[in-house]
Protein backbone atom coordinates (compact mmCIF):
# COMPACT_ATOMS: atom_id res chain seq x y z
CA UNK A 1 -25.12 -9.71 27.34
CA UNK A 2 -25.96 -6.16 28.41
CA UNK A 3 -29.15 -4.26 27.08
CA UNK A 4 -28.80 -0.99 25.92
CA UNK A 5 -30.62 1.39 28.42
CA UNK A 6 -32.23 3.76 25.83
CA UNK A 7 -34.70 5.33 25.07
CA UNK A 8 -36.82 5.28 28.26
CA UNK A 9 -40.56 3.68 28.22
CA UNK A 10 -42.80 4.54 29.92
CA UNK A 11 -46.79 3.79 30.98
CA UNK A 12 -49.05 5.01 33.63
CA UNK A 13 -51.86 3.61 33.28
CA UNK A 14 -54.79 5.14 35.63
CA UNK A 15 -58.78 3.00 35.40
CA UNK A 16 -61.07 1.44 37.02
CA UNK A 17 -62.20 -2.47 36.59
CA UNK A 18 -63.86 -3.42 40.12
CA UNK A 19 -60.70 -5.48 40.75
CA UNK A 20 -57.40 -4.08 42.10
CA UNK A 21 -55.28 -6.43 39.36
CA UNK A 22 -55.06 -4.28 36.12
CA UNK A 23 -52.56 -7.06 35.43
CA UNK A 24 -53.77 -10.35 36.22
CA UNK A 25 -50.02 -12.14 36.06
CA UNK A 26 -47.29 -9.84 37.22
CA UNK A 27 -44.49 -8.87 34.36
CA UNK A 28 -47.13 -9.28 31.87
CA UNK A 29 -47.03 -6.09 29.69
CA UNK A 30 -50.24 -5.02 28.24
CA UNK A 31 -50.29 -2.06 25.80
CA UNK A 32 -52.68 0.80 26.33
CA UNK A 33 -54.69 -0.21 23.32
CA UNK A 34 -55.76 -3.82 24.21
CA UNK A 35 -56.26 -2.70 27.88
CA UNK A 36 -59.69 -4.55 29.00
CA UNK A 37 -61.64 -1.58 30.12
CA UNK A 38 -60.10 1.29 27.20
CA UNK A 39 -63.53 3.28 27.56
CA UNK A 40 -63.10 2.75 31.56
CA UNK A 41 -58.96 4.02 31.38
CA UNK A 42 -56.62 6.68 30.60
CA UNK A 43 -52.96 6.48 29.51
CA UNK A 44 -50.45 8.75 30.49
CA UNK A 45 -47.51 8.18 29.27
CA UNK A 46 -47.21 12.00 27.09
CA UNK A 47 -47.39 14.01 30.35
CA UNK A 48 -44.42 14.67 32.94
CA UNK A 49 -45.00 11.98 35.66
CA UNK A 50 -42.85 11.46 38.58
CA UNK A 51 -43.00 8.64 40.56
CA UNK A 52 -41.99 6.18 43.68
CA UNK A 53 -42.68 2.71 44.26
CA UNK A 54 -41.52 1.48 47.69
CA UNK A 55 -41.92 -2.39 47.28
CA UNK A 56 -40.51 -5.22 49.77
CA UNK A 57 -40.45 -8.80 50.88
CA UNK A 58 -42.30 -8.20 54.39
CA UNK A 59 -45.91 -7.91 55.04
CA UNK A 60 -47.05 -4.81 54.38
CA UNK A 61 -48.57 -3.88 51.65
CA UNK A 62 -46.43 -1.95 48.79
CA UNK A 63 -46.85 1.48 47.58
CA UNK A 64 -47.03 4.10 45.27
CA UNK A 65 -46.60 7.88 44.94
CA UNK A 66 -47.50 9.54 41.45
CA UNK A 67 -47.48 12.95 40.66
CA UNK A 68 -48.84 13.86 36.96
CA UNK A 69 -48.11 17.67 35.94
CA UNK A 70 -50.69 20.19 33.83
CA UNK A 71 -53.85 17.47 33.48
CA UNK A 72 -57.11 19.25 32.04
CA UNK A 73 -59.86 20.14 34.81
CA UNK A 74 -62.11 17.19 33.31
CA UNK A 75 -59.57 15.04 33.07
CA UNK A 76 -58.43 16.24 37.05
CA UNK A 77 -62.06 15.46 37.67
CA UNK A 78 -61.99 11.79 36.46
CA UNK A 79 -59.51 10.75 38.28
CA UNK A 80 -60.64 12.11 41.49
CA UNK A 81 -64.44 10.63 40.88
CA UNK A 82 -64.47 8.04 39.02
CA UNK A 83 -61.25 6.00 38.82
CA UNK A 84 -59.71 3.27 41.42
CA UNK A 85 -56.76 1.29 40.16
CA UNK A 86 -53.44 2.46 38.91
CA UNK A 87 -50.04 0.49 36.97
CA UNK A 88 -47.04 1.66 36.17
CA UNK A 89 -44.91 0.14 33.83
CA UNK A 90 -41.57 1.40 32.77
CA UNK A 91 -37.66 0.95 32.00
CA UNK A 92 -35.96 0.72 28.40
CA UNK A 93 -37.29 -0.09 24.81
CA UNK A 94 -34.83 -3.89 25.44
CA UNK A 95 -36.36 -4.38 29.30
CA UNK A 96 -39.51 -3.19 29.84
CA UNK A 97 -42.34 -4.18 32.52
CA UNK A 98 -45.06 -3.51 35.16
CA UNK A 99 -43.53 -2.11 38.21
CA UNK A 100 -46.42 -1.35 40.28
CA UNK A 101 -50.20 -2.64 40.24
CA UNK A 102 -52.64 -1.17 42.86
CA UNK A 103 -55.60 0.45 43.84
CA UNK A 104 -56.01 4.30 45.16
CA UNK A 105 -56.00 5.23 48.22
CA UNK A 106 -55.87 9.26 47.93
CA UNK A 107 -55.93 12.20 45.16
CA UNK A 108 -54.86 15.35 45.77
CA UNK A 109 -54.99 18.31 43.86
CA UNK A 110 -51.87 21.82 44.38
CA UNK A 111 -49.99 23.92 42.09
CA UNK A 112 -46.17 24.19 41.99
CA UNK A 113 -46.41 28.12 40.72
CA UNK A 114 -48.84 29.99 38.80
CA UNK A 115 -48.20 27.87 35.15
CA UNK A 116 -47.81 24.15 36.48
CA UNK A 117 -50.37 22.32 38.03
CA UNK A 118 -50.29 18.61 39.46
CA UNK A 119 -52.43 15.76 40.83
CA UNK A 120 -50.87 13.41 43.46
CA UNK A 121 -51.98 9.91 43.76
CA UNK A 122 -50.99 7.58 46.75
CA UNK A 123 -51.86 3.93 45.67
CA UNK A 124 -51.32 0.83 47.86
CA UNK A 125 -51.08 -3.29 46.64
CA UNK A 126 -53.07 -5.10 48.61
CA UNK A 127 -53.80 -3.18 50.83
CA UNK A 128 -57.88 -4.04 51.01
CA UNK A 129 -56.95 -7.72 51.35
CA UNK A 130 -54.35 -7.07 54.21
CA UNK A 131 -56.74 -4.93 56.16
CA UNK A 132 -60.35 -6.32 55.56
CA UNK A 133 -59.98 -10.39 54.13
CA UNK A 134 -60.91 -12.91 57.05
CA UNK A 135 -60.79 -16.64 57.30
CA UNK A 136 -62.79 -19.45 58.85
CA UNK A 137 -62.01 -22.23 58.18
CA UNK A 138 -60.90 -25.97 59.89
CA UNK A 139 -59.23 -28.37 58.21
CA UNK A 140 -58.26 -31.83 59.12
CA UNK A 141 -55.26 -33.65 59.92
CA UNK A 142 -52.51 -34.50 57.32
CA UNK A 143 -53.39 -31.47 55.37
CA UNK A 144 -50.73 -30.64 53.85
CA UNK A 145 -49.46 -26.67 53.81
CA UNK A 146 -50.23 -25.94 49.97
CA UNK A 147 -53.83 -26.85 50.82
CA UNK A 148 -53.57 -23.83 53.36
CA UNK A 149 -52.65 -21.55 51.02
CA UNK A 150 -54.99 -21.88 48.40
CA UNK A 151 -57.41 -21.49 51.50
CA UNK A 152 -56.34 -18.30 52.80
CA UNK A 153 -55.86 -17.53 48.72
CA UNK A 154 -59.67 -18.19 48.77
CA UNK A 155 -60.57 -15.73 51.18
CA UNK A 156 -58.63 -12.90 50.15
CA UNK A 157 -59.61 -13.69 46.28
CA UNK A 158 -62.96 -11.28 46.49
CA UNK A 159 -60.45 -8.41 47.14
CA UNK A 160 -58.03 -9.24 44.17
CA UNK A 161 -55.89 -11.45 45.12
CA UNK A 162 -54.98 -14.18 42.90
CA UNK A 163 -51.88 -16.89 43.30
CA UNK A 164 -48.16 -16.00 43.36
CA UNK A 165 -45.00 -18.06 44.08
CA UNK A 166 -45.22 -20.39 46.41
CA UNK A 167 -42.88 -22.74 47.03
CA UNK A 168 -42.20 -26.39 47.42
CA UNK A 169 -43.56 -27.44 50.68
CA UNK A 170 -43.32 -30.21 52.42
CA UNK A 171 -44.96 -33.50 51.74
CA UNK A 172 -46.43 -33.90 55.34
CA UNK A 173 -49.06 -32.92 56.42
CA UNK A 174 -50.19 -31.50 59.92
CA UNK A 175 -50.54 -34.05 62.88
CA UNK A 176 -53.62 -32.31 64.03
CA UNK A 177 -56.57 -30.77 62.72
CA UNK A 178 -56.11 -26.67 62.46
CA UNK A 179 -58.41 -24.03 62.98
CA UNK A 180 -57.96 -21.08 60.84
CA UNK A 181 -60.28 -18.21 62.45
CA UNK A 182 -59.91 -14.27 62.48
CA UNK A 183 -58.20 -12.12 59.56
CA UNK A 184 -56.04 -13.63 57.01
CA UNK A 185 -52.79 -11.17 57.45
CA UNK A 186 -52.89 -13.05 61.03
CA UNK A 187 -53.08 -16.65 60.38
CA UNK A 188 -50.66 -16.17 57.40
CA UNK A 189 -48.06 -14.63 59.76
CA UNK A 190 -48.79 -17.68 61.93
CA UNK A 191 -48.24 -20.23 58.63
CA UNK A 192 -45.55 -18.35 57.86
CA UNK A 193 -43.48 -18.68 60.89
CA UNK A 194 -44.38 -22.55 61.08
CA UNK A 195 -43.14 -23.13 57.95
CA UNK A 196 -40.40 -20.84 57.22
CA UNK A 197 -41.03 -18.63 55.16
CA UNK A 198 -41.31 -14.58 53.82
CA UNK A 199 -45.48 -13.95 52.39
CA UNK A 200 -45.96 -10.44 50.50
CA UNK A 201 -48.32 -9.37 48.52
CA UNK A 202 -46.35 -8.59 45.03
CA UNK A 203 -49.10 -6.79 42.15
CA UNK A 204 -52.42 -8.41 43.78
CA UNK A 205 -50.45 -11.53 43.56
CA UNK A 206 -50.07 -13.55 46.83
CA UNK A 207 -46.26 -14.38 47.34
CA UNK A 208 -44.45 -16.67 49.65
CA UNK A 209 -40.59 -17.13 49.92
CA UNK A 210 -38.49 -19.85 51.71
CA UNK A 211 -36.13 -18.12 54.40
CA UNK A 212 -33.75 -20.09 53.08
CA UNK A 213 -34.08 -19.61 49.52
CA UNK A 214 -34.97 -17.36 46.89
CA UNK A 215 -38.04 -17.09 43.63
CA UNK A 216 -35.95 -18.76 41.00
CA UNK A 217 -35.39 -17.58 37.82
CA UNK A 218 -32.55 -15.75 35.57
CA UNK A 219 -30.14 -13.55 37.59
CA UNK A 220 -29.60 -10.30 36.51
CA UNK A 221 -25.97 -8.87 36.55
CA UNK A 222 -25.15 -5.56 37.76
CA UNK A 223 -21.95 -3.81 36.80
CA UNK A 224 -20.96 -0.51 35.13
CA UNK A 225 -21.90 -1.26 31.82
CA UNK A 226 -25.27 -3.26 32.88
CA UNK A 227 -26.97 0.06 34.81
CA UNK A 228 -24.85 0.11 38.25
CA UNK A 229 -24.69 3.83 39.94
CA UNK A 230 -22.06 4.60 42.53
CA UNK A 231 -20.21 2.07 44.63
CA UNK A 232 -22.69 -0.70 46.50
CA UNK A 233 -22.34 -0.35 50.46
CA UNK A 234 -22.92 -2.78 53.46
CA UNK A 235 -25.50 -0.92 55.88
CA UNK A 236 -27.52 -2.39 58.54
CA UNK A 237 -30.01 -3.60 57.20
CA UNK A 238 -28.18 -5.48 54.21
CA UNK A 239 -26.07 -4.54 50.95
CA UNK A 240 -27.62 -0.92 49.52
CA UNK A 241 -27.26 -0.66 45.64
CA UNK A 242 -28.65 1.50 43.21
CA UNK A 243 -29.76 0.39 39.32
CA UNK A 244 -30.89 2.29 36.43
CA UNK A 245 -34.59 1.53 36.47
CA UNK A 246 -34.88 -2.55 36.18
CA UNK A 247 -38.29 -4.12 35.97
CA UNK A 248 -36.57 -6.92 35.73
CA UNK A 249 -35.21 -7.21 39.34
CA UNK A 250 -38.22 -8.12 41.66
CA UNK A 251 -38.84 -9.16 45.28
CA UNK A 252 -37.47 -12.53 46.24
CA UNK A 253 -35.28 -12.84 43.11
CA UNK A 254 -31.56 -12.46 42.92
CA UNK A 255 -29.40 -10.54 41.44
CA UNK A 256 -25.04 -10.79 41.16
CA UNK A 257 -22.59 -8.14 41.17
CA UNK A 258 -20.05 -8.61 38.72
CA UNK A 259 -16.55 -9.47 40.24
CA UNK A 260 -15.05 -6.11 39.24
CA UNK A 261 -17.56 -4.48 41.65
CA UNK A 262 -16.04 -3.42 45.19
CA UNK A 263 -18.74 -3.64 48.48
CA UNK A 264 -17.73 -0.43 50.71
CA UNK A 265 -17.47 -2.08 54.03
CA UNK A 266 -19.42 -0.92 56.93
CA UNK A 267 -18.02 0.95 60.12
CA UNK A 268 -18.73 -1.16 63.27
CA UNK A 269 -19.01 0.72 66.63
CA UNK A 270 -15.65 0.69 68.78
CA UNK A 271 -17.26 1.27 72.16
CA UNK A 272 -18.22 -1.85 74.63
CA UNK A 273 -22.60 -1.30 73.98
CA UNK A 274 -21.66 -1.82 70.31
CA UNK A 275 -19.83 -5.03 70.58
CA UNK A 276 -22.95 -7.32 70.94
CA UNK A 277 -24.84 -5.51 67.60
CA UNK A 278 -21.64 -5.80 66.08
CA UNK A 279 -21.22 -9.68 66.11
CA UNK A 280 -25.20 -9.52 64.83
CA UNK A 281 -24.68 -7.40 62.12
CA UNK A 282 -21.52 -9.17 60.91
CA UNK A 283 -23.61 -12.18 60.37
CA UNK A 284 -26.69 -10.33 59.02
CA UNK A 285 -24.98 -8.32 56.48
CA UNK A 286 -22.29 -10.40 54.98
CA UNK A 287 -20.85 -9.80 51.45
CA UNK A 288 -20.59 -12.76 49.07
CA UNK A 289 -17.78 -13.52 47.25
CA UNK A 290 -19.95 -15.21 44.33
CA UNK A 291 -21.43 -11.63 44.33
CA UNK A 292 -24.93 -13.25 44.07
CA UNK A 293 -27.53 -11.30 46.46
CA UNK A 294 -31.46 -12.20 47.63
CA UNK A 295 -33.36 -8.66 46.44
CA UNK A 296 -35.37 -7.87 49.90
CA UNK A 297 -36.11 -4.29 48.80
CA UNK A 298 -36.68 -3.39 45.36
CA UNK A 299 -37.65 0.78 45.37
CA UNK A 300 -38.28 2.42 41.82
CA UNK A 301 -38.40 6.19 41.42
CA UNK A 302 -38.41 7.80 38.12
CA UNK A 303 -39.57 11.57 36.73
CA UNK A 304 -40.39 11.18 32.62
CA UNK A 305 -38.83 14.80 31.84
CA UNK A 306 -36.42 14.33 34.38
CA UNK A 307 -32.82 12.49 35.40
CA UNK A 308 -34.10 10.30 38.04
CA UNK A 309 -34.95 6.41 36.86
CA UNK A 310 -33.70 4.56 39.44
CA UNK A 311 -34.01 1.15 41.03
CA UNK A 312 -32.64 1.14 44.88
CA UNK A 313 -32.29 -1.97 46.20
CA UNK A 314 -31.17 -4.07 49.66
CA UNK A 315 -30.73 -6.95 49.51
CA UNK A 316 -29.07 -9.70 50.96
CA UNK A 317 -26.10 -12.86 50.92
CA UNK A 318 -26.82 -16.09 49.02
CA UNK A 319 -24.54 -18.73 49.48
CA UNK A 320 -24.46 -20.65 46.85
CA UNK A 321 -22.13 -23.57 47.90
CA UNK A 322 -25.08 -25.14 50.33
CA UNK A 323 -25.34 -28.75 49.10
CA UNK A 324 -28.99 -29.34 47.75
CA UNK A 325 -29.48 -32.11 50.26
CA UNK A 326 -28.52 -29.43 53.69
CA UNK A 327 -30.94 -26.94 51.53
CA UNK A 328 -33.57 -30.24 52.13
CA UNK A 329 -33.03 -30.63 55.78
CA UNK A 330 -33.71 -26.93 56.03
CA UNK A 331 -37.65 -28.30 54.53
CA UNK A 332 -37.03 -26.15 51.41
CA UNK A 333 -37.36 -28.76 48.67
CA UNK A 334 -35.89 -28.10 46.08
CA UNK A 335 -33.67 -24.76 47.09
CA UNK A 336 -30.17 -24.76 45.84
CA UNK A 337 -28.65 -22.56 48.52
CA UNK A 338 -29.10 -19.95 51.57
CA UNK A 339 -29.69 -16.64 52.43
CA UNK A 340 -27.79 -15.12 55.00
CA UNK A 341 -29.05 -13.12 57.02
């Protein structure tokens, strides 16, 4: 069942509370007038704001770019001294949710003509934990790896960061004792890689996904009549699709294409240097005929007095006949099939 995609909402909500996470669990909506710090916010959801959230499943930390037209000097003035964190919620009146949750990193003020004024803010999530949290830490043999995340959890928790998905680890624990020593972004890589898995940091939440599988949860179907623009297309880095503006598709989650929807193929190279990227790329970006897709790259852009309100996504193949029990021997308890990639 399809929800009807109008009117718009909209919230941009721009305070400060200490802590990057206006939001402490991500998708939970919170209207302007319980926010926790009112006297310590502003909501802007009257004024023309146009925006861009780049988010994805890799390491570095997401982003924001805001622009808010024709603010009063005082109010300019807030923002620039005073405030540090920044959500944005938006999409429809039937599917509506936060979309961004960060702290700023940069106001600037300009003027597009001699009547309309603006004020720019680039906001980042997570970034403060990426590039200043550090760990020390040892911990003995037959920990097991959930103990290591709520460690390097614990050191990052000062700048914001609270607990995301995690998934279903497995049950034994390290043969040796392990040293964790030096900044967090590091020996999370290092985790990450020994056990097979994607970490993020999604709305001051810390995130980690199976390579193999996917954040479960209800799958979203895109079609015509459910919000899909244009024709989806195979490029190199995955399958590129574009959304009305869907809160409810987020990093790590899947989505299906309905089985009307055509994939416009992509062009391989005919000439002998492309032959060995070819066979790569015909395994890395492989349509599914189930038409269900791992979301790798979630980007929302929107203006509120314009025709932009967009979600762009890439994403990439699930297959969904894996057995449960090869999903297993692939140490992803639990996961019901495999992204292909």
């Amino acid at each position: 069942m399809s929800v009807i995609q109008y009117p718009r909402k909209f919230s941009l909500i721009v305070g400060s509370t200490g802590v990057p996470n206006l939001f402490p669990q991500a998708g939970v909506t919170v209207p302007p007038q319980i926010f926790p710090l009112q006297a310590a916010a502003l909501e802007f959801s009257a004024f023309r704001v146009v925006f861009k959230v780049t988010r994805g499943d890799f390491q570095a930390p997401n982003t924001a770019d805001i622009r808010i037209y024709n603010l009063a000097d005082a109010t300019v003035n807030k923002i620039e001294n005073e405030f540090t964190d920044v959500a944005i919620q938006a999409g429809y009146e039937g599917n509506y949710g936060l979309i961004f949750n960060g702290t700023i990193k940069q106001i600037r003020k300009g003027k597009v003509d001699q009547k309309d004024s603006y004020v720019d803010i680039t906001a980042a999530d997570g970034d403060e934990a990426y590039n200043y949290s550090s760990i020390s830490l040892s911990l003995p043999a037959g920990t097991q790896p959930a103990t290591a995340v709520e460690a390097f959890i614990a050191s990052m928790a000062s700048r914001g960061i609270t607990e995301g998905y995690s998934p279903a680890f497995s049950k034994n624990g390290c043969v040796r004792g392990r040293v964790y020593y030096g900044m967090t972004r590091d020996e999370l890589r290092n985790f990450s890689l020994n056990n097979d898995c994607a970490w993020s940091i999604q709305n001051g939440q810390l995130t980690l996904i199976p390579l193999t599988s996917y954040i479960p949860g209800a799958v979203p179907v895109l079609s015509p009549t459910t919000g899909l623009i244009g024709v989806p297309e195979q490029i190199q880095n995955g399958i590129s699709m574009r959304t009305l503006l869907n809160p409810a598709i987020r990093i790590g989650t899947r989505v299906k294409l309905d089985s009307s929807v055509t994939v416009n193929r992509y062009r391989y190279g005919l000439d002998q240097l492309s032959q060995g990227s070819n066979a790569l790329l015909s395994t890395s970006i492989k349509t599914n005929a189930d038409g269900l897709y791992y979301v790798m790259i979630a980007n929302q852009s929107g203006d509120t007095r314009g025709e932009e309100w967009y979600t762009d996504l890439t994403c990439l193949s699930v297959d969904a006949t894996v057995p449960v029990s090869l999903a297993q021997q692939q140490e992803v308890a639990g996961a019901d099939s495999i992204r292909l990639y």
